[in-house]
N, C-alpha and C. Protein backbone atom coordinates (compact mmCIF):
# COMPACT_ATOMS: atom_id res chain seq x y z
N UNK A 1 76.65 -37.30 158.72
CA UNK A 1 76.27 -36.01 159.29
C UNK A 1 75.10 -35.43 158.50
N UNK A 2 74.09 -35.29 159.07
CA UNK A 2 72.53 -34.99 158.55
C UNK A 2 73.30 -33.40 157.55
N UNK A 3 72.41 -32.84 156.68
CA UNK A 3 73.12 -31.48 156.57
C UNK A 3 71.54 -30.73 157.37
N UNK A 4 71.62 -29.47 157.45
CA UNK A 4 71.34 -28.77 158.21
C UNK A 4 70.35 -27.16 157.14
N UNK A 5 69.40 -26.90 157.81
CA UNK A 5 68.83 -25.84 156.59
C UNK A 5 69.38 -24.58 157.40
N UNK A 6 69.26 -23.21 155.80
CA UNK A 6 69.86 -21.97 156.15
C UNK A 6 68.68 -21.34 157.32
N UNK A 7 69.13 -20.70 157.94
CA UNK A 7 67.94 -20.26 158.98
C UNK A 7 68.22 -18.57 158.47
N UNK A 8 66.72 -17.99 158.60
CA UNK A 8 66.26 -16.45 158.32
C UNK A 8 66.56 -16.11 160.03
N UNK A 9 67.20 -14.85 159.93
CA UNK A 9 67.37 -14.01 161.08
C UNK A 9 66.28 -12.78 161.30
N UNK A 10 66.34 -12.38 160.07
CA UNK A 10 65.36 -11.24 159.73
C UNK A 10 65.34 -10.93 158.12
N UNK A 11 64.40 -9.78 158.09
CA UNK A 11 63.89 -9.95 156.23
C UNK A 11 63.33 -8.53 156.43
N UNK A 12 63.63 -7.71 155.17
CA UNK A 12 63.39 -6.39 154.88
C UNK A 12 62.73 -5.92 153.69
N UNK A 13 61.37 -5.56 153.55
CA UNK A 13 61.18 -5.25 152.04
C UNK A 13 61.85 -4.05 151.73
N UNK A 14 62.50 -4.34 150.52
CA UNK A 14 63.29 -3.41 149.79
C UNK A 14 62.71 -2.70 148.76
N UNK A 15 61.62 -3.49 147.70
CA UNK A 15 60.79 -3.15 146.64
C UNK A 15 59.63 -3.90 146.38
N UNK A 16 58.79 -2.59 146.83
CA UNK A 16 57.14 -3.79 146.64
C UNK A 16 56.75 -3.48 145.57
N UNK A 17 57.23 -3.70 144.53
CA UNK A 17 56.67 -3.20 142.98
C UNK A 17 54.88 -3.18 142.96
N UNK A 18 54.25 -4.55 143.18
CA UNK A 18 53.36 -4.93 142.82
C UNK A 18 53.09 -6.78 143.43
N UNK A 19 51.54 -6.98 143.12
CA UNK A 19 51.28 -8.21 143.36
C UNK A 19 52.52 -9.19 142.76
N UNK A 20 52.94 -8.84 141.66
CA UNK A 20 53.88 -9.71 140.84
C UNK A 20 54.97 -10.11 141.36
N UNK A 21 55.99 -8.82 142.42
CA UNK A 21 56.70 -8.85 142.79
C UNK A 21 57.33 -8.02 144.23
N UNK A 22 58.02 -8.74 144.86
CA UNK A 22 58.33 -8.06 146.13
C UNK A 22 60.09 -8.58 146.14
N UNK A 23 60.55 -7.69 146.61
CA UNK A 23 61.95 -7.71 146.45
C UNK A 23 62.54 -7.67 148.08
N UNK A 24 63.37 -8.29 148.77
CA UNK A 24 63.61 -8.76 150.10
C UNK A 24 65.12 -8.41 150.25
N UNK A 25 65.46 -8.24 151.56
CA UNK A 25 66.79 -8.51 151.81
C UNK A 25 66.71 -9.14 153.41
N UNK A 26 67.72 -10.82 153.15
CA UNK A 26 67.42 -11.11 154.73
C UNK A 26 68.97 -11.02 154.98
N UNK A 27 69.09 -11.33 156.69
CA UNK A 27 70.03 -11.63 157.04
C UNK A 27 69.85 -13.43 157.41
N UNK A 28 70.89 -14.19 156.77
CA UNK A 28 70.44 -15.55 156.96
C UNK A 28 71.76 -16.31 158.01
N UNK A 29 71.74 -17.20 158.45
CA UNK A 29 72.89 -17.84 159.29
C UNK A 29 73.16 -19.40 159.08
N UNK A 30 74.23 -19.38 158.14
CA UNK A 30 74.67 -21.03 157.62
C UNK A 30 74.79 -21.73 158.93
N UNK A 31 74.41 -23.18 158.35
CA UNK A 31 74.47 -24.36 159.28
C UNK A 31 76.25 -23.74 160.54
N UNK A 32 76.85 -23.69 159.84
CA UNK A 32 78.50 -23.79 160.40
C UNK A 32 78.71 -22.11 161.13
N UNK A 33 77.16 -21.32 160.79
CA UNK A 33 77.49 -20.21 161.86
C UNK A 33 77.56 -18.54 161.21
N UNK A 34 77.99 -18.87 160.00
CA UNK A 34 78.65 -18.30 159.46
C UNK A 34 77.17 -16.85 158.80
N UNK A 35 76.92 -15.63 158.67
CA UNK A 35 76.14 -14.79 158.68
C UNK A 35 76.41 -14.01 157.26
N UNK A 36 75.31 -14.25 157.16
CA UNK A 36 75.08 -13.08 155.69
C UNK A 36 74.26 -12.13 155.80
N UNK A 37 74.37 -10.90 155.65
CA UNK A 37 73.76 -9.79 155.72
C UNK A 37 72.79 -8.86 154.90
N UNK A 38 73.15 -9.46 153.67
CA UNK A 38 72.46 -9.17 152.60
C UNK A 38 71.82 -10.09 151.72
N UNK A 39 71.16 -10.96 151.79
CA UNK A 39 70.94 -11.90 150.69
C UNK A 39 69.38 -11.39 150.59
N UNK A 40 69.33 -11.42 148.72
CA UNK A 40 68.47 -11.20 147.86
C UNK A 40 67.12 -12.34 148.11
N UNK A 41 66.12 -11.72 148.28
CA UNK A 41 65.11 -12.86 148.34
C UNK A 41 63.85 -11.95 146.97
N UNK A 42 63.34 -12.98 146.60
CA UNK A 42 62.16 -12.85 145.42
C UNK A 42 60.66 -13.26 145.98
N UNK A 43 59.71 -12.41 146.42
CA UNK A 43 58.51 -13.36 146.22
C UNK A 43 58.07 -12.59 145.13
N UNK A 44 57.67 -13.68 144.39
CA UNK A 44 56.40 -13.54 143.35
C UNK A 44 55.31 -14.82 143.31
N UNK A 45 54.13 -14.52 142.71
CA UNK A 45 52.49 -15.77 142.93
C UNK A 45 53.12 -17.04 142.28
N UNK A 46 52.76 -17.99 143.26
CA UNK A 46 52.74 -19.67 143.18
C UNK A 46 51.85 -18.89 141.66
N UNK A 47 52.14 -20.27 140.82
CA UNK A 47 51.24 -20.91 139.49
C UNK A 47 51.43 -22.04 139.10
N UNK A 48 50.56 -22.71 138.39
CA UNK A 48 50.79 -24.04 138.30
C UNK A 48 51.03 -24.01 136.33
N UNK A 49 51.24 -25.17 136.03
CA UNK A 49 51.22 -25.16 134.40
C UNK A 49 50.78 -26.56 134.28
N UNK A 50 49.89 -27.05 133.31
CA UNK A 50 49.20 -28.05 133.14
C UNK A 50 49.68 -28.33 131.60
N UNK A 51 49.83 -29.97 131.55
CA UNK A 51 49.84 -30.69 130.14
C UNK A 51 48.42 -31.25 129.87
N UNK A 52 47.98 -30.54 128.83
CA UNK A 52 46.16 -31.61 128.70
C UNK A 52 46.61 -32.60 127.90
N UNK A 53 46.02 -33.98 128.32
CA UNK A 53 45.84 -35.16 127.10
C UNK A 53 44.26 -35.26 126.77
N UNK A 54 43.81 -34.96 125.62
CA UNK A 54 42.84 -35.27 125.11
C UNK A 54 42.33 -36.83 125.25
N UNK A 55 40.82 -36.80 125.29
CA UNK A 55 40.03 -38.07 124.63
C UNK A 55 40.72 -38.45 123.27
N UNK A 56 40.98 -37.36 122.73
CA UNK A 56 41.51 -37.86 121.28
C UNK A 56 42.55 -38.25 121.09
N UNK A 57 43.81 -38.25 122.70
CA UNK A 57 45.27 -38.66 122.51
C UNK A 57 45.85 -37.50 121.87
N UNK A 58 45.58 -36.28 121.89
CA UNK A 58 46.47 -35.39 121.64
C UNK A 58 46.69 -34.40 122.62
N UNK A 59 48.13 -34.21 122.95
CA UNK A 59 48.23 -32.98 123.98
C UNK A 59 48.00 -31.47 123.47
N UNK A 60 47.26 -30.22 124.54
CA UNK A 60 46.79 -29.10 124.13
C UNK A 60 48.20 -28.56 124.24
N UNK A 61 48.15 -27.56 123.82
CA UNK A 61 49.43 -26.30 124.39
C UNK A 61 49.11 -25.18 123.31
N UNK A 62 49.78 -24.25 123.63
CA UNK A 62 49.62 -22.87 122.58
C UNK A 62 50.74 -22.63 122.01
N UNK A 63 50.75 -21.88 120.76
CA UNK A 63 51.75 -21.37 120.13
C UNK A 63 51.47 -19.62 120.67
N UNK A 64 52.58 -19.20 121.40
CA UNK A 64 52.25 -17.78 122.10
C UNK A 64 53.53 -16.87 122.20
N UNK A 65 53.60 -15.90 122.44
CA UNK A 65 54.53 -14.62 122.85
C UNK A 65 54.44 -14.21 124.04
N UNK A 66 55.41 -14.10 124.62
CA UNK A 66 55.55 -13.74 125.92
C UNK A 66 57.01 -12.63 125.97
N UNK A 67 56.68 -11.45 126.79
CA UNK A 67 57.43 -10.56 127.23
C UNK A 67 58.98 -10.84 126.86
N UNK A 68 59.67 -11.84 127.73
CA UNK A 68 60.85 -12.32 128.53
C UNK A 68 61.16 -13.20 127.08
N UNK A 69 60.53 -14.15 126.03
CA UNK A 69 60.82 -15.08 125.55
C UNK A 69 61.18 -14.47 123.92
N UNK A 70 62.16 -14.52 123.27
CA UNK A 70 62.28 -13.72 122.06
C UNK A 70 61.81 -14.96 120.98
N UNK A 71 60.77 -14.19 120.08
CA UNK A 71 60.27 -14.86 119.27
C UNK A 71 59.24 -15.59 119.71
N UNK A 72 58.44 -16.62 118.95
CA UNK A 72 57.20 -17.83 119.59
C UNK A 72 57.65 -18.92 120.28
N UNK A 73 57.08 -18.81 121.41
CA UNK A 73 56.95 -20.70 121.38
C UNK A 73 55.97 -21.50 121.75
N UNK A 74 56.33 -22.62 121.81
CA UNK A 74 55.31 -23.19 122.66
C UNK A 74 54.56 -23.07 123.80
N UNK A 75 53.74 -22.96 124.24
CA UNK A 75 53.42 -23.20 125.96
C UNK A 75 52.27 -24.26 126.66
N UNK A 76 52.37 -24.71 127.81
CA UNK A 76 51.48 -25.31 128.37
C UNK A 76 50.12 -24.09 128.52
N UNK A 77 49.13 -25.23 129.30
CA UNK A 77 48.21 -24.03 130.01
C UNK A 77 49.00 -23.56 131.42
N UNK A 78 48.92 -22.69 131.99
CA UNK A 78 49.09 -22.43 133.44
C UNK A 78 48.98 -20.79 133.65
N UNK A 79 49.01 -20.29 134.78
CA UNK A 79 48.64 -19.52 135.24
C UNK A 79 48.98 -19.16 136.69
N UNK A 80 48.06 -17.78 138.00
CA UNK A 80 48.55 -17.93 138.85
C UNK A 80 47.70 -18.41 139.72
N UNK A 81 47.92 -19.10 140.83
CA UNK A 81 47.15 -19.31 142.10
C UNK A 81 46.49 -17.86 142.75
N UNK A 82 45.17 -17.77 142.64
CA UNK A 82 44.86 -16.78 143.24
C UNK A 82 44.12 -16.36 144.61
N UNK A 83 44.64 -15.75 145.59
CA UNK A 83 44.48 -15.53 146.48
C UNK A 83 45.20 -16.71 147.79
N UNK A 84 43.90 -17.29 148.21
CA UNK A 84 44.68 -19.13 149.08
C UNK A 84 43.92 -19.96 148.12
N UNK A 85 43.37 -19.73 146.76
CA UNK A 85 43.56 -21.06 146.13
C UNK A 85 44.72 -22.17 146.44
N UNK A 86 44.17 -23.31 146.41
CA UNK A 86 45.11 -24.35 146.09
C UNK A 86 45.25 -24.54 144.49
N UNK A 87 46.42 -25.70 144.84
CA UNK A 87 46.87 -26.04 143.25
C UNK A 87 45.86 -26.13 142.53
N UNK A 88 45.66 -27.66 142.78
CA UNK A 88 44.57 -28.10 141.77
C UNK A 88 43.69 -27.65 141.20
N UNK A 89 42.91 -26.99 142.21
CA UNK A 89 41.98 -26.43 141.71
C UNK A 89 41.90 -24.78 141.04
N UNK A 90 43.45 -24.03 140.87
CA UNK A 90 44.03 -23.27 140.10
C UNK A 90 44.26 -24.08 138.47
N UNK A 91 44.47 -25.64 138.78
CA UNK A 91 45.05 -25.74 137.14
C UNK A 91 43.85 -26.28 136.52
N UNK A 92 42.46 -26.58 137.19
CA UNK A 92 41.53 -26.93 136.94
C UNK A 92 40.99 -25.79 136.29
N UNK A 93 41.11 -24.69 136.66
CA UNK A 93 40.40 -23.37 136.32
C UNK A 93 40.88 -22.61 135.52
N UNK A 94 42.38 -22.89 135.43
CA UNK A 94 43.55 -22.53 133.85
C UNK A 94 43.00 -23.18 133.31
N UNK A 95 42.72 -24.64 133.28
CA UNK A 95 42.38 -25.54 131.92
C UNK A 95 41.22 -24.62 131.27
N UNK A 96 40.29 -24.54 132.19
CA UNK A 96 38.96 -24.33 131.65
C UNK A 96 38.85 -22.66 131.05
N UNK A 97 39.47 -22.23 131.67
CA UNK A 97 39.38 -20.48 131.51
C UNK A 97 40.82 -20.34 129.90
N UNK A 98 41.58 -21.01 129.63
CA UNK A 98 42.07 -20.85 128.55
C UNK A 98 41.80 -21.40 127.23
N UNK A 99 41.27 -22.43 127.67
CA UNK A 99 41.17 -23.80 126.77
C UNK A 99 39.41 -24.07 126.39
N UNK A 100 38.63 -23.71 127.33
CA UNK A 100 37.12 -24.47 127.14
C UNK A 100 37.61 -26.05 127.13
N UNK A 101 38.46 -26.80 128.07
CA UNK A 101 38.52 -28.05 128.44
C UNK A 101 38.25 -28.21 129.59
N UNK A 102 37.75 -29.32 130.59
CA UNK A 102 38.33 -30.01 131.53
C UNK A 102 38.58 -31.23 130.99
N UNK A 103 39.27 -32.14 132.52
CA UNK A 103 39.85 -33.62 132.49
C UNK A 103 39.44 -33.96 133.14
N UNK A 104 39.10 -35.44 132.86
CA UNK A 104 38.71 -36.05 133.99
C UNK A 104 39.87 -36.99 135.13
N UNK A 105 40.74 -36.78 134.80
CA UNK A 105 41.92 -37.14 135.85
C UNK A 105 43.14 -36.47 135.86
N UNK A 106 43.57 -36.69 136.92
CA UNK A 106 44.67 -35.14 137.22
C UNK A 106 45.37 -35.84 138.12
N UNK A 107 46.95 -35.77 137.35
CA UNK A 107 47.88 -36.52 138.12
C UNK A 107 48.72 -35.47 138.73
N UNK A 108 49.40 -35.49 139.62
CA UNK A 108 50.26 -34.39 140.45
C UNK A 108 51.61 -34.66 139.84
N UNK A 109 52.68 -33.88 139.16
CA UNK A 109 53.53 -34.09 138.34
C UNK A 109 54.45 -33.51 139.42
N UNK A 110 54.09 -32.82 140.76
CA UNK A 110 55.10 -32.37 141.96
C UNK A 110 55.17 -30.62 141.68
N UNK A 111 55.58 -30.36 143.09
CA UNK A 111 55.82 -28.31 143.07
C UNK A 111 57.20 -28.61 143.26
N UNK A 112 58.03 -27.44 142.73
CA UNK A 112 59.14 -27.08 142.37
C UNK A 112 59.46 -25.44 142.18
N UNK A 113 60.37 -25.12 143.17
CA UNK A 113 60.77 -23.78 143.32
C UNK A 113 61.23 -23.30 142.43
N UNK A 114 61.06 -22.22 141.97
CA UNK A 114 61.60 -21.23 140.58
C UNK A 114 63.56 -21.32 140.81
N UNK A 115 63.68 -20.50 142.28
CA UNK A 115 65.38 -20.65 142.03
C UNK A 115 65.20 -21.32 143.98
N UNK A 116 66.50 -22.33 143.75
CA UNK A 116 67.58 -22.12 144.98
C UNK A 116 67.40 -21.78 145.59
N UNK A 117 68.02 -20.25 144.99
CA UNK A 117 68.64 -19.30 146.36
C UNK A 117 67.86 -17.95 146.32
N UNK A 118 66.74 -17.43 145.68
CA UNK A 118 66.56 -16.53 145.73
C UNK A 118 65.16 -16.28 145.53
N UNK A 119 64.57 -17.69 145.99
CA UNK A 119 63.06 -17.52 145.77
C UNK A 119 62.42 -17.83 144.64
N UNK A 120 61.48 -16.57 144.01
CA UNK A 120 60.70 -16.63 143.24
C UNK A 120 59.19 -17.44 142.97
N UNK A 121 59.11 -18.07 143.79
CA UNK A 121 57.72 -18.20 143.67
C UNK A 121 57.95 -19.70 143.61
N UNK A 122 56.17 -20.80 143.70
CA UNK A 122 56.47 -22.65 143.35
C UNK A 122 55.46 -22.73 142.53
N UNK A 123 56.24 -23.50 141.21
CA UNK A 123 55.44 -24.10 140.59
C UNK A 123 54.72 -25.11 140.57
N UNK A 124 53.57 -25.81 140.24
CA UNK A 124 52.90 -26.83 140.50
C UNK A 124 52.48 -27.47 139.15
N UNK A 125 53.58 -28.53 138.91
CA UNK A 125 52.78 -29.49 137.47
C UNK A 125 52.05 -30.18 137.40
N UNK A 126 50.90 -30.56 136.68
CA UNK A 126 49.91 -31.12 136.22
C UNK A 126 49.81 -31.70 134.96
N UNK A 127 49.70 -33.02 134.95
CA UNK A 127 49.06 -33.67 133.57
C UNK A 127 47.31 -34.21 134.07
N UNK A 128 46.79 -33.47 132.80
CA UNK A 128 45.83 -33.36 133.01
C UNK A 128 44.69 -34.46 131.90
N UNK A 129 44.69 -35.58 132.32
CA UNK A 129 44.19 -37.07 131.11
C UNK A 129 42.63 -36.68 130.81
N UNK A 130 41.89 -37.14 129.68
CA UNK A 130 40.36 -37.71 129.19
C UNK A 130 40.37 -35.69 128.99
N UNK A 131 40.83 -34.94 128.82
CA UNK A 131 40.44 -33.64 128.78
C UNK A 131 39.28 -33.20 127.44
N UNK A 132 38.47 -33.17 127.52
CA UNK A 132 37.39 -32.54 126.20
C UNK A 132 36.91 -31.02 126.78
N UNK A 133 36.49 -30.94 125.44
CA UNK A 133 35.83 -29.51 125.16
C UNK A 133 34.82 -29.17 125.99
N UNK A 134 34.35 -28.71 126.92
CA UNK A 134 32.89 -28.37 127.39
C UNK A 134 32.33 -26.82 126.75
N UNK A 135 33.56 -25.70 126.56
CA UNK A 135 32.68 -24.39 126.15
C UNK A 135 34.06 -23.98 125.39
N UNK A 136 34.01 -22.21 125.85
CA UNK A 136 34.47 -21.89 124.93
C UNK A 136 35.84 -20.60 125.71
N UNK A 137 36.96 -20.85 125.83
CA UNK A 137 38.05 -20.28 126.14
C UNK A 137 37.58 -18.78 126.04
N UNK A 138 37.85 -18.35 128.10
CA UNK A 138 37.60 -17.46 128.05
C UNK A 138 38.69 -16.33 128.89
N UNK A 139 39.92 -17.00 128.73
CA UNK A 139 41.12 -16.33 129.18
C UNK A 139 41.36 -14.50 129.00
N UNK A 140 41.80 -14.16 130.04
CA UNK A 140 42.70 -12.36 129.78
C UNK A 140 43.67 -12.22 129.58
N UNK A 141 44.63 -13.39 129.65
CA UNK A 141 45.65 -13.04 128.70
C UNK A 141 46.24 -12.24 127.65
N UNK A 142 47.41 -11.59 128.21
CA UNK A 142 47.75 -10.54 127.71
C UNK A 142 48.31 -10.75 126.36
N UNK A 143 49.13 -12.19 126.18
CA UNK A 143 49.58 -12.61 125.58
C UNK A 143 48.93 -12.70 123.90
N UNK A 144 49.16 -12.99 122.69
CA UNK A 144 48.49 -13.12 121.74
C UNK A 144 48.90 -15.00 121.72
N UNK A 145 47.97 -15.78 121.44
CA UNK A 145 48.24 -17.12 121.75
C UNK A 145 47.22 -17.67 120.71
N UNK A 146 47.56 -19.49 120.54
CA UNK A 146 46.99 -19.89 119.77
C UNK A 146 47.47 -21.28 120.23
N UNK A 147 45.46 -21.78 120.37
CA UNK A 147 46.15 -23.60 120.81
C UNK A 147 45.95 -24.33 119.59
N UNK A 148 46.45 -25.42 120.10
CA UNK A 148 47.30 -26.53 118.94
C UNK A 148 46.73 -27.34 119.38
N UNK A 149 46.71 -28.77 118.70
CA UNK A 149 46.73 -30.06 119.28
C UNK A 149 47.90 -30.79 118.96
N UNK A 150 48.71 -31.29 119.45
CA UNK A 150 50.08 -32.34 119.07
C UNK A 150 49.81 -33.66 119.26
N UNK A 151 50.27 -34.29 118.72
CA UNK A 151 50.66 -35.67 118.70
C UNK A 151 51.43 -35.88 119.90
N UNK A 152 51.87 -37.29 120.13
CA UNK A 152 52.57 -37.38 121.01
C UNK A 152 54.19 -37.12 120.46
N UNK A 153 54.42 -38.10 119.52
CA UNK A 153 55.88 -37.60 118.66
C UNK A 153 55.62 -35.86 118.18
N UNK A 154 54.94 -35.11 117.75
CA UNK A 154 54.98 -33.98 118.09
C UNK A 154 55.71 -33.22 118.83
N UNK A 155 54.72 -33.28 120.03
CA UNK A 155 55.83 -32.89 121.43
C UNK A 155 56.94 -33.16 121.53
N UNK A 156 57.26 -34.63 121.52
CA UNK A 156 58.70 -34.74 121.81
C UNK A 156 59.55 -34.22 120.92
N UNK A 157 59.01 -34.01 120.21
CA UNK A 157 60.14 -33.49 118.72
C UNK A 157 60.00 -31.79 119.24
N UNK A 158 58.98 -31.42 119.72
CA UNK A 158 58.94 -29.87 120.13
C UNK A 158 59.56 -29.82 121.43
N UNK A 159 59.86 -30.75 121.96
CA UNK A 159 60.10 -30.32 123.16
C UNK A 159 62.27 -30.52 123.23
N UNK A 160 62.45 -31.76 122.57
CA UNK A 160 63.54 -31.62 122.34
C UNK A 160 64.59 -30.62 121.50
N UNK A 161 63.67 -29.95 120.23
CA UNK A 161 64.01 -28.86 119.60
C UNK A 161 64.11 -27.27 120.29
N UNK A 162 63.79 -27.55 122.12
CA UNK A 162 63.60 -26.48 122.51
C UNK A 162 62.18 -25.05 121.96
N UNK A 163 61.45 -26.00 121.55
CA UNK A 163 60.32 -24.80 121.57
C UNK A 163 59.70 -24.45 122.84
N UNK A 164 59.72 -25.30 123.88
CA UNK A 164 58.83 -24.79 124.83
C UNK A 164 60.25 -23.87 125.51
N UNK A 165 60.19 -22.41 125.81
CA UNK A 165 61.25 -21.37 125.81
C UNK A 165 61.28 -20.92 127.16
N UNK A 166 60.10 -21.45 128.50
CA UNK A 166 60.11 -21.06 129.27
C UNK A 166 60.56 -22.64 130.55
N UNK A 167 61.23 -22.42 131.24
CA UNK A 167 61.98 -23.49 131.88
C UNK A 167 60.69 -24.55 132.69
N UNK A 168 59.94 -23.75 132.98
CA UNK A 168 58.94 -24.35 133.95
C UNK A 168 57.41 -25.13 132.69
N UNK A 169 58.22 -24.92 131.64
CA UNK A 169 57.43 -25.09 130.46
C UNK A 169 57.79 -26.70 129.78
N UNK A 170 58.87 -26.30 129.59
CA UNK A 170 59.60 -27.90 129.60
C UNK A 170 59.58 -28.61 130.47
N UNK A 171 59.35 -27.99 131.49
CA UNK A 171 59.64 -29.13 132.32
C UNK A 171 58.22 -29.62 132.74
N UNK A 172 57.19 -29.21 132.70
CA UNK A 172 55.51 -30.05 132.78
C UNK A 172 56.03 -31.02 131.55
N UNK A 173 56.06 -30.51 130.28
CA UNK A 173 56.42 -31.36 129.38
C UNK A 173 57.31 -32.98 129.50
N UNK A 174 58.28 -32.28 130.02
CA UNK A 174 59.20 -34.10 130.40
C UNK A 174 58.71 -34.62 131.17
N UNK A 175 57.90 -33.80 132.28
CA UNK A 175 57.67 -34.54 133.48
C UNK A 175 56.29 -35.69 133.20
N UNK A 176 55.45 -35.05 131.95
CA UNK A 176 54.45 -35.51 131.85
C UNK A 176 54.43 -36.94 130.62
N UNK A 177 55.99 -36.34 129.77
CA UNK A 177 55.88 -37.70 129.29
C UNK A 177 56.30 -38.56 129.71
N UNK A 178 57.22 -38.36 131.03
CA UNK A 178 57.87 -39.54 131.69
C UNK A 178 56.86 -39.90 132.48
N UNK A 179 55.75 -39.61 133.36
CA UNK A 179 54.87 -39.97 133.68
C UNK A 179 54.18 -41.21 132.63
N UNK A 180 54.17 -41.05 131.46
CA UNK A 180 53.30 -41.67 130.39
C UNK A 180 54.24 -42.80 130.01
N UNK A 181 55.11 -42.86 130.25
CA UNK A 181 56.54 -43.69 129.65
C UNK A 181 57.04 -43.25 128.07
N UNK A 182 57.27 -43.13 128.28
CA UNK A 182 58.64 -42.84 127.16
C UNK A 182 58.64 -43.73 126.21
């Protein structure tokens, strides 16, 4: 028996805070019939997060602070899709606008929804290979940040110790060393 997707009946903004966030309530109707009246929906902006591998064999990332994350951690580059940008060429323009890098090859590591059941926005991973310096990082980031270069045992040792603190953070990370083999 195939399974069957939830179908939207209708959808209500409840709270338009801002570009960041919009807060929903739909009425949805399970495969078997069955009606919900209230379910919570999230939009917030697609962003992508990129792993750079250097010419030199070392991956970029920052040591940074973020709002939500207590204490430092790690992070990829990424950012948001703006306007009908597409991916790529959003993590092409994170690379360059945080970092003063591009790459010269860009593998699609796959998009992946923030939650389930309640939205939130799709992420889009990127490993980003041959990446060098062309200028000079010119990000607005609110954040106070600082890039690194790692090793490859590096990472994995950072990544298994849980430094990268944000979920969509780790996960460019695994995705990109399993891409590379392990």
């Amino acid at each position: 028996m195939p399974l069957e997707p939830w179908k939207t009946l209708a959808r209500r903004t409840i709270l338009r805070h801002s570009k960041f966030l919009t807060v929903e309530s739909h009425i949805i109707q399970l495969p078997d019939g069955h009606i919900i009246s209230d379910w919570a929906w999230l939009l917030m902006p697609d962003f992508v997060n990129v792993l750079p591998l250097t010419i030199e064999n070392t991956f970029l990332c920052f040591r940074q602070t973020k709002y939500s994350v207590h204490g430092v951690s790690l992070a990829p580059v990424g950012g948001m899709l703006e306007g009908d940008e597409a991916p790529l060429p959003a993590a092409q323009r994170e690379l360059l606008e945080e970092t003063g890098y591009e790459a010269s090859e860009w593998i699609d590591l796959g998009q992946y929804q923030v939650d389930g059941n309640r939205g939130g926005g799709i992420g889009y991973m990127f490993l980003a290979k041959g990446a060098r310096r062309i200028g000079e990082a010119n990000a607005d980031d609110l954040e106070d940040q600082v890039l690194l270069e790692l090793s490859r045992a590096d990472l994995e040792a950072a990544l298994l110790a849980g430094e990268f603190k944000v979920l969509s953070w780790a996960t460019v990370v695994a995705l990109a060393l399993v891409r590379l083999g392990l």
